[in-house]
N, C-alpha and C. Protein backbone atom coordinates (compact mmCIF):
# COMPACT_ATOMS: atom_id res chain seq x y z
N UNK A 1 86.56 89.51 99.85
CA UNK A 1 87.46 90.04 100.86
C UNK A 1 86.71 91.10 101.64
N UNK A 2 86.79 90.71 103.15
CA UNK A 2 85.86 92.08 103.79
C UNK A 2 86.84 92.88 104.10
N UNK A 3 86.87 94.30 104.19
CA UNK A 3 87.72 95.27 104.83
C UNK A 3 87.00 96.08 105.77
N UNK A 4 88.08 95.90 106.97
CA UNK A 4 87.63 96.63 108.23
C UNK A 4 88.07 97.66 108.58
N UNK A 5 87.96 98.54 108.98
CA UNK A 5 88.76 99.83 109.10
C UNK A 5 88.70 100.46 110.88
N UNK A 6 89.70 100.46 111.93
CA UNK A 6 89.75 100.85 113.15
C UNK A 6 90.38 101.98 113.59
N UNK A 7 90.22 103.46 114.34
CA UNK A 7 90.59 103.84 115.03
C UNK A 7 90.39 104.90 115.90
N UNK A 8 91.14 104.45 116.56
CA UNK A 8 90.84 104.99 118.36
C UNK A 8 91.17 106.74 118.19
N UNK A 9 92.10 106.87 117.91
CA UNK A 9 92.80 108.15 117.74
C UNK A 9 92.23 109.51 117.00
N UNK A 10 91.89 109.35 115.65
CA UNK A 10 91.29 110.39 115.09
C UNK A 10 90.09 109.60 114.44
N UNK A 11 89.30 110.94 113.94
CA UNK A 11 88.47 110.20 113.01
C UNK A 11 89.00 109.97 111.55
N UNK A 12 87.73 109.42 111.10
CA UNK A 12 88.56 109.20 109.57
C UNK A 12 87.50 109.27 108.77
N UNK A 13 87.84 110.27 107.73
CA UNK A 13 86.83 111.37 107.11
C UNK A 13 86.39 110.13 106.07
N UNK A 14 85.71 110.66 105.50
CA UNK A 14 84.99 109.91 104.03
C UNK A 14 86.07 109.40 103.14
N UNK A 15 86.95 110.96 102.97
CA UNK A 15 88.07 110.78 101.95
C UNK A 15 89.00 109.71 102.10
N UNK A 16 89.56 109.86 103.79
CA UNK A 16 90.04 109.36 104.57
C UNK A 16 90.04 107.44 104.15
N UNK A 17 88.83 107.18 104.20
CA UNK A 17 87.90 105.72 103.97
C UNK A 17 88.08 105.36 102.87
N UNK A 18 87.64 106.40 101.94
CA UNK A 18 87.52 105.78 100.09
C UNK A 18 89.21 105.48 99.82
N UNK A 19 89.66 106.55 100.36
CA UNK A 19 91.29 105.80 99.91
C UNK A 19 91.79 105.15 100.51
N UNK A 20 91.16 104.43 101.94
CA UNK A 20 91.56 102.90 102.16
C UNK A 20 91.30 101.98 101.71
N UNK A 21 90.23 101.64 101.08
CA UNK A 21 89.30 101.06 100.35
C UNK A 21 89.52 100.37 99.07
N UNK A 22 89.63 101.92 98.67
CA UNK A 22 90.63 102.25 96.88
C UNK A 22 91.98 101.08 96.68
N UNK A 23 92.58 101.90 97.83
CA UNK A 23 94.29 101.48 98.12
C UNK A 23 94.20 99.63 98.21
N UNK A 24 93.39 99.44 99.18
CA UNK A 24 93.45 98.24 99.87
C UNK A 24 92.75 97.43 98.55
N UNK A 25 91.75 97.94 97.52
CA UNK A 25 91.41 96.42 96.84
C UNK A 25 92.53 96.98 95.75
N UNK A 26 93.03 97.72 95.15
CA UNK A 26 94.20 97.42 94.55
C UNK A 26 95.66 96.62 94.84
N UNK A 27 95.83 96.82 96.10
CA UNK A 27 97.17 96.49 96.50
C UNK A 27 96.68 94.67 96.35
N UNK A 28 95.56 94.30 96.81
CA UNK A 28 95.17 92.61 97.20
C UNK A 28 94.40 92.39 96.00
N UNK A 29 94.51 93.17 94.86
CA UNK A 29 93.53 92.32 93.51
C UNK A 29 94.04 91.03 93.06
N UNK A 30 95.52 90.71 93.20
CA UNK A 30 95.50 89.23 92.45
C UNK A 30 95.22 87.98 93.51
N UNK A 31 95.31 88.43 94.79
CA UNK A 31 94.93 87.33 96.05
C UNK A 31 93.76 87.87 96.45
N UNK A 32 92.64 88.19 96.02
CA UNK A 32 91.81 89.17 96.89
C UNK A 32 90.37 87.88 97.10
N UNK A 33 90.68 87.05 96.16
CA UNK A 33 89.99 85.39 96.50
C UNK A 33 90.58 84.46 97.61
N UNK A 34 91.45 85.10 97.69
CA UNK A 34 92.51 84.13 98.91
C UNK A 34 92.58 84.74 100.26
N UNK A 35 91.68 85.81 100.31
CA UNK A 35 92.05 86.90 101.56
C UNK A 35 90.77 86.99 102.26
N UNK A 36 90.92 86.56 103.44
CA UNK A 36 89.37 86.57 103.95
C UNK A 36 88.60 88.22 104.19
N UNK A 37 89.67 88.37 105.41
CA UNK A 37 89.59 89.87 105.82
C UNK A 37 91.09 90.46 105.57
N UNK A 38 90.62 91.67 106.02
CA UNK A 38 91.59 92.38 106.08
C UNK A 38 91.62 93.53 106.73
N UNK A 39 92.33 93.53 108.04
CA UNK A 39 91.68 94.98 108.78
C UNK A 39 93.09 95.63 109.42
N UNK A 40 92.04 96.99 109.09
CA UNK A 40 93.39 97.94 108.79
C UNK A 40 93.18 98.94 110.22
N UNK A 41 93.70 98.81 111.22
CA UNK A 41 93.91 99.72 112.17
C UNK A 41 94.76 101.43 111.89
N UNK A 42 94.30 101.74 112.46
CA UNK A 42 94.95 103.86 112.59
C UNK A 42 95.34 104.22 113.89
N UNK A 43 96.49 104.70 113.88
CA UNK A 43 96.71 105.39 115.65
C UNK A 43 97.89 106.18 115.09
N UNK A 44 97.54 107.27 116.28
CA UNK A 44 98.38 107.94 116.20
C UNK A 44 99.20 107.99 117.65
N UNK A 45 100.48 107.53 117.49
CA UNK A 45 101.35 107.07 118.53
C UNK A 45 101.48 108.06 118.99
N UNK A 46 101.97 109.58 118.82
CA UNK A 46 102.91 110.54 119.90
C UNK A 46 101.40 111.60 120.16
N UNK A 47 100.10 111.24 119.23
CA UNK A 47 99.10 112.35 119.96
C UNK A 47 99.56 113.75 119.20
N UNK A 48 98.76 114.93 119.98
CA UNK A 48 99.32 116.31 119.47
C UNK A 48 100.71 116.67 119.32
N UNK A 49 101.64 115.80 119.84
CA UNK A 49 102.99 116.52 119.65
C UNK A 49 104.08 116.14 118.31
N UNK A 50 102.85 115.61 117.31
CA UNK A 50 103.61 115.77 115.99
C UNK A 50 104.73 114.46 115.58
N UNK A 51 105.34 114.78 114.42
CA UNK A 51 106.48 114.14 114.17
C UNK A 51 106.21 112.62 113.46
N UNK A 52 106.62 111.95 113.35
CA UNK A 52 106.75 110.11 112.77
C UNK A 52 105.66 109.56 113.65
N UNK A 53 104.54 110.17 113.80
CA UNK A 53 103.52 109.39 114.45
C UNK A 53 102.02 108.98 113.67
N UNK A 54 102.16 108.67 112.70
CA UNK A 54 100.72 107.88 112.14
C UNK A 54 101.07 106.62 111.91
N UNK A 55 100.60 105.44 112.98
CA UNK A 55 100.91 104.14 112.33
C UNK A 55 99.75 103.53 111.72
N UNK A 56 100.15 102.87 110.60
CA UNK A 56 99.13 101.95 109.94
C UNK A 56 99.58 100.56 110.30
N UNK A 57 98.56 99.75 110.99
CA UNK A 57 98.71 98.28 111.16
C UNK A 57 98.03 97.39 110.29
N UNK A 58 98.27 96.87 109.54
CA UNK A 58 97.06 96.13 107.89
C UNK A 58 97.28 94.78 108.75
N UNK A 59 95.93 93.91 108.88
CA UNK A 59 96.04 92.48 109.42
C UNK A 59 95.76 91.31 108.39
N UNK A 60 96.45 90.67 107.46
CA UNK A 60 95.57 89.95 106.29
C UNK A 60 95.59 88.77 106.99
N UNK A 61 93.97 88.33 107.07
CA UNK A 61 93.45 86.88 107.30
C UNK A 61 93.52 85.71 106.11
N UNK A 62 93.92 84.88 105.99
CA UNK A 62 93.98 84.14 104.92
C UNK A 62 92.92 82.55 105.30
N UNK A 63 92.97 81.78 104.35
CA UNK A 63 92.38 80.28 105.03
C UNK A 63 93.49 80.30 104.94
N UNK A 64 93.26 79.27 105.94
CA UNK A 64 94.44 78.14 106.43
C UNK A 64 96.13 78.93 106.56
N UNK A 65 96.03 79.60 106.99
CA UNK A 65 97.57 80.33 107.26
C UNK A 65 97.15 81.35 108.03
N UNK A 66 98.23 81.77 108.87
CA UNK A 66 98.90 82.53 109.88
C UNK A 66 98.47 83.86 109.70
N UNK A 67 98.19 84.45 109.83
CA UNK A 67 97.62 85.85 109.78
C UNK A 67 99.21 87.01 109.26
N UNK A 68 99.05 87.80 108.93
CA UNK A 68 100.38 88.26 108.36
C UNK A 68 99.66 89.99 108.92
N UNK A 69 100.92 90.25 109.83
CA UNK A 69 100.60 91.44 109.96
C UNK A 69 101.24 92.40 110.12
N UNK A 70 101.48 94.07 109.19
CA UNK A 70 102.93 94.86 109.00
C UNK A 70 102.16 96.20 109.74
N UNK A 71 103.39 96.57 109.89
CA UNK A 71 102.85 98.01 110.42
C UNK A 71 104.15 99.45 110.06
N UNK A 72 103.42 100.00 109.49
CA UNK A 72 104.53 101.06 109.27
C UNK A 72 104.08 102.95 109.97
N UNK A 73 105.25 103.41 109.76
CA UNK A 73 104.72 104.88 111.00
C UNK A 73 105.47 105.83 109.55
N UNK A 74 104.62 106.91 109.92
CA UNK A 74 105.16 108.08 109.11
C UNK A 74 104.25 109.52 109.86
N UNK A 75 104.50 110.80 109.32
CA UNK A 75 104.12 111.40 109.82
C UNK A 75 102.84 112.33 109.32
N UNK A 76 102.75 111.21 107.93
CA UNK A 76 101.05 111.33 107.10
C UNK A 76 100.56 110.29 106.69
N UNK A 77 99.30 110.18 107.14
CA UNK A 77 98.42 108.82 107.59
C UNK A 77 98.21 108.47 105.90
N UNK A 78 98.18 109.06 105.12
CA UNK A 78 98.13 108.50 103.99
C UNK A 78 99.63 107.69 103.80
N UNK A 79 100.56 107.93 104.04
CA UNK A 79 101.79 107.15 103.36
C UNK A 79 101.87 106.34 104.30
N UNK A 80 101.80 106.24 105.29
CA UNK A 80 101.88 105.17 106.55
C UNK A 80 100.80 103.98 105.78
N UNK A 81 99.63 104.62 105.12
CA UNK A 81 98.67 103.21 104.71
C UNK A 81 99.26 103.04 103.71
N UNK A 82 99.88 103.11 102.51
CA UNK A 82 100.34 103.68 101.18
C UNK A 82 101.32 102.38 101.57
N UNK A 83 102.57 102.55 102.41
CA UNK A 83 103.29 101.63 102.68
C UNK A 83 102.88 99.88 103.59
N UNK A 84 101.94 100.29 104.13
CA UNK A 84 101.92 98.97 105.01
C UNK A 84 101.17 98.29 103.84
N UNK A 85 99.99 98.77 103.27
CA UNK A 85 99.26 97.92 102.52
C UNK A 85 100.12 97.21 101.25
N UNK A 86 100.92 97.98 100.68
CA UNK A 86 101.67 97.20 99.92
C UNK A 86 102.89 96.71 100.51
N UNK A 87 103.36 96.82 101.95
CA UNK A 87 104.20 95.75 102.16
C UNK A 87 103.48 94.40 102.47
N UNK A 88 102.31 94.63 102.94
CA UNK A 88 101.31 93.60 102.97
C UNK A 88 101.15 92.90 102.06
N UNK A 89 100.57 93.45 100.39
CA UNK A 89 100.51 92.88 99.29
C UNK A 89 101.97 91.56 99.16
N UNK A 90 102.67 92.50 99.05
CA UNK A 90 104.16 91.50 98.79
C UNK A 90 104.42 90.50 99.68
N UNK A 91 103.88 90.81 101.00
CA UNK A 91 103.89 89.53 101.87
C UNK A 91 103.24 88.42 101.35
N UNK A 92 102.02 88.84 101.33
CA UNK A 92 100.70 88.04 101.29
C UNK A 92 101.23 87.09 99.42
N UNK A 93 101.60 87.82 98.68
CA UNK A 93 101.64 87.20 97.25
C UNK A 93 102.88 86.10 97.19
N UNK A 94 104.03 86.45 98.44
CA UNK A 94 105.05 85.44 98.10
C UNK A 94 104.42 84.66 99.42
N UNK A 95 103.47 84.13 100.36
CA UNK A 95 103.62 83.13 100.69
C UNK A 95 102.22 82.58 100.73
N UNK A 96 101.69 83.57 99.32
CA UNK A 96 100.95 82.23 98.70
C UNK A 96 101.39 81.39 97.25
N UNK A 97 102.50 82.10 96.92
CA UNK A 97 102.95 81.86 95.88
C UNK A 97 102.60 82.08 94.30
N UNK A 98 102.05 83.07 94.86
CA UNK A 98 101.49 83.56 93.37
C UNK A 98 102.47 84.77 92.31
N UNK A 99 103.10 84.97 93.57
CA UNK A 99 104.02 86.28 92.37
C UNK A 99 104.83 85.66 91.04
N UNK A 100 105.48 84.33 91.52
CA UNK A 100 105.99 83.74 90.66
C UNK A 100 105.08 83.51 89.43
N UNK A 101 103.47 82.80 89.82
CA UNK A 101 102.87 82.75 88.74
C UNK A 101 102.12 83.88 88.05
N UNK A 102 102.26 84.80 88.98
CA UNK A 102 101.55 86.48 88.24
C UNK A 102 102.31 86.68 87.42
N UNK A 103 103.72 86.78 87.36
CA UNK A 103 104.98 87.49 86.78
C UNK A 103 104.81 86.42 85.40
N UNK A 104 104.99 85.43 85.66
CA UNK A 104 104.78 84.38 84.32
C UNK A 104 103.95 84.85 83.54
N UNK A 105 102.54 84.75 84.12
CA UNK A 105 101.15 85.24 83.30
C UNK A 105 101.68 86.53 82.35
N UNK A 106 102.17 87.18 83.32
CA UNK A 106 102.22 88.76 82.42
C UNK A 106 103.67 88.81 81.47
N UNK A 107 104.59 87.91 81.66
CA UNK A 107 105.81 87.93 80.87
C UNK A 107 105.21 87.00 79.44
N UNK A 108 104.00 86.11 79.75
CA UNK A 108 103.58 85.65 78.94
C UNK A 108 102.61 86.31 77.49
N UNK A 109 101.82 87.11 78.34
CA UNK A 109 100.77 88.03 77.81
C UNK A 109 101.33 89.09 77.33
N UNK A 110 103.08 89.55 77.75
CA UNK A 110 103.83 90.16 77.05
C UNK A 110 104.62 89.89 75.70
N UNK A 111 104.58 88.09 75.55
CA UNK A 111 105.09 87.49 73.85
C UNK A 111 104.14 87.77 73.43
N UNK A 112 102.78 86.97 73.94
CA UNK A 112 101.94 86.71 72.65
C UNK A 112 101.48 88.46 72.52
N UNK A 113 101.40 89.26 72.84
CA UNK A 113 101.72 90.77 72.39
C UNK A 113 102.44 91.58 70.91
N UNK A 114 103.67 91.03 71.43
CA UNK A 114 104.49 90.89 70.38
C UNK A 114 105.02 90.34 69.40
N UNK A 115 104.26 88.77 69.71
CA UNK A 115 104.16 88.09 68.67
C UNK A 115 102.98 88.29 67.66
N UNK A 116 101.88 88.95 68.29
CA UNK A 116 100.58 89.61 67.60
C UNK A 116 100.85 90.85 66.45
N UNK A 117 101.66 91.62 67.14
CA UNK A 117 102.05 92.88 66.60
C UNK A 117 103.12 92.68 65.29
N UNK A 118 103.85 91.49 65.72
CA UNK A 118 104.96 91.00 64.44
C UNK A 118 103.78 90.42 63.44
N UNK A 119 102.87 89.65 63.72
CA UNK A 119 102.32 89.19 62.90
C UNK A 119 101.65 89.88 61.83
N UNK A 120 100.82 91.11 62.83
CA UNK A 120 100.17 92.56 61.91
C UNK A 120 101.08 92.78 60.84
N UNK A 121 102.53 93.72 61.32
CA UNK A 121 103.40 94.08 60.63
C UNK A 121 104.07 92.94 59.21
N UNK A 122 104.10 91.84 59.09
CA UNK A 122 104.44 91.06 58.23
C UNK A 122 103.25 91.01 57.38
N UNK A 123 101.76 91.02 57.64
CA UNK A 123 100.67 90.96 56.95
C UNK A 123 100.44 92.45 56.21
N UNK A 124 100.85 93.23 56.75
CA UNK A 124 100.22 94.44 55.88
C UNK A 124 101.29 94.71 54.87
């Protein structure tokens, strides 16, 4: 998965970067084979005069499907990315259809857990 990072408006510090980075291969780790790019635009809509103006625009490229793209505004550029990237995630996982089979995997890996742990407990 490549990640791109754009914007016009401010700069965007180191810190700024690593926690898009951070954010972005966590939010896309179980599709992150299925995701070509992914580019994440920054602007700040109202400029110096403050208020609900940091939008994050996340663009996920996929094969063969439609590009999926959210955008959310807040008035700190961290939660503006915080939110789009994982409304992104949830996009991107139900229309590839994997949440259904993530949730399985892990409801699964949650018996044999407890079927492990019953087993300990009866043996000792």
């Amino acid at each position: 998965m490549q990640t791109v990072i754009h914007s016009n408006d401010f700069a965007i510090t180191s810190a700024l970067d690593s926690f898009i980075k951070d954010h972005a291969n966590k939010s896309m780790r179980v599709c992150t084979d299925r995701v070509e790019r992914l580019v994440i635009r920054l602007k700040d809509v109202n400029g110096p005069k403050g208020g609900v103006d940091k939008e994050c625009s996340v663009e996920v490229k996929l094969a063969r499907h439609a590009p999926i793209v959210v955008r959310k505004r807040s008035s700190d550029a961290y939660a503006s990315i915080r939110q789009a990237l994982g409304r992104a995630s949830r996009i991107t996982l139900r229309k590839l259809g994997k949440r259904r089979a993530y949730k399985a995997s892990a409801q699964s890996l949650q018996v044999e857990q407890q079927l492990q742990t019953e087993i300990t407990e009866t043996t000792e």
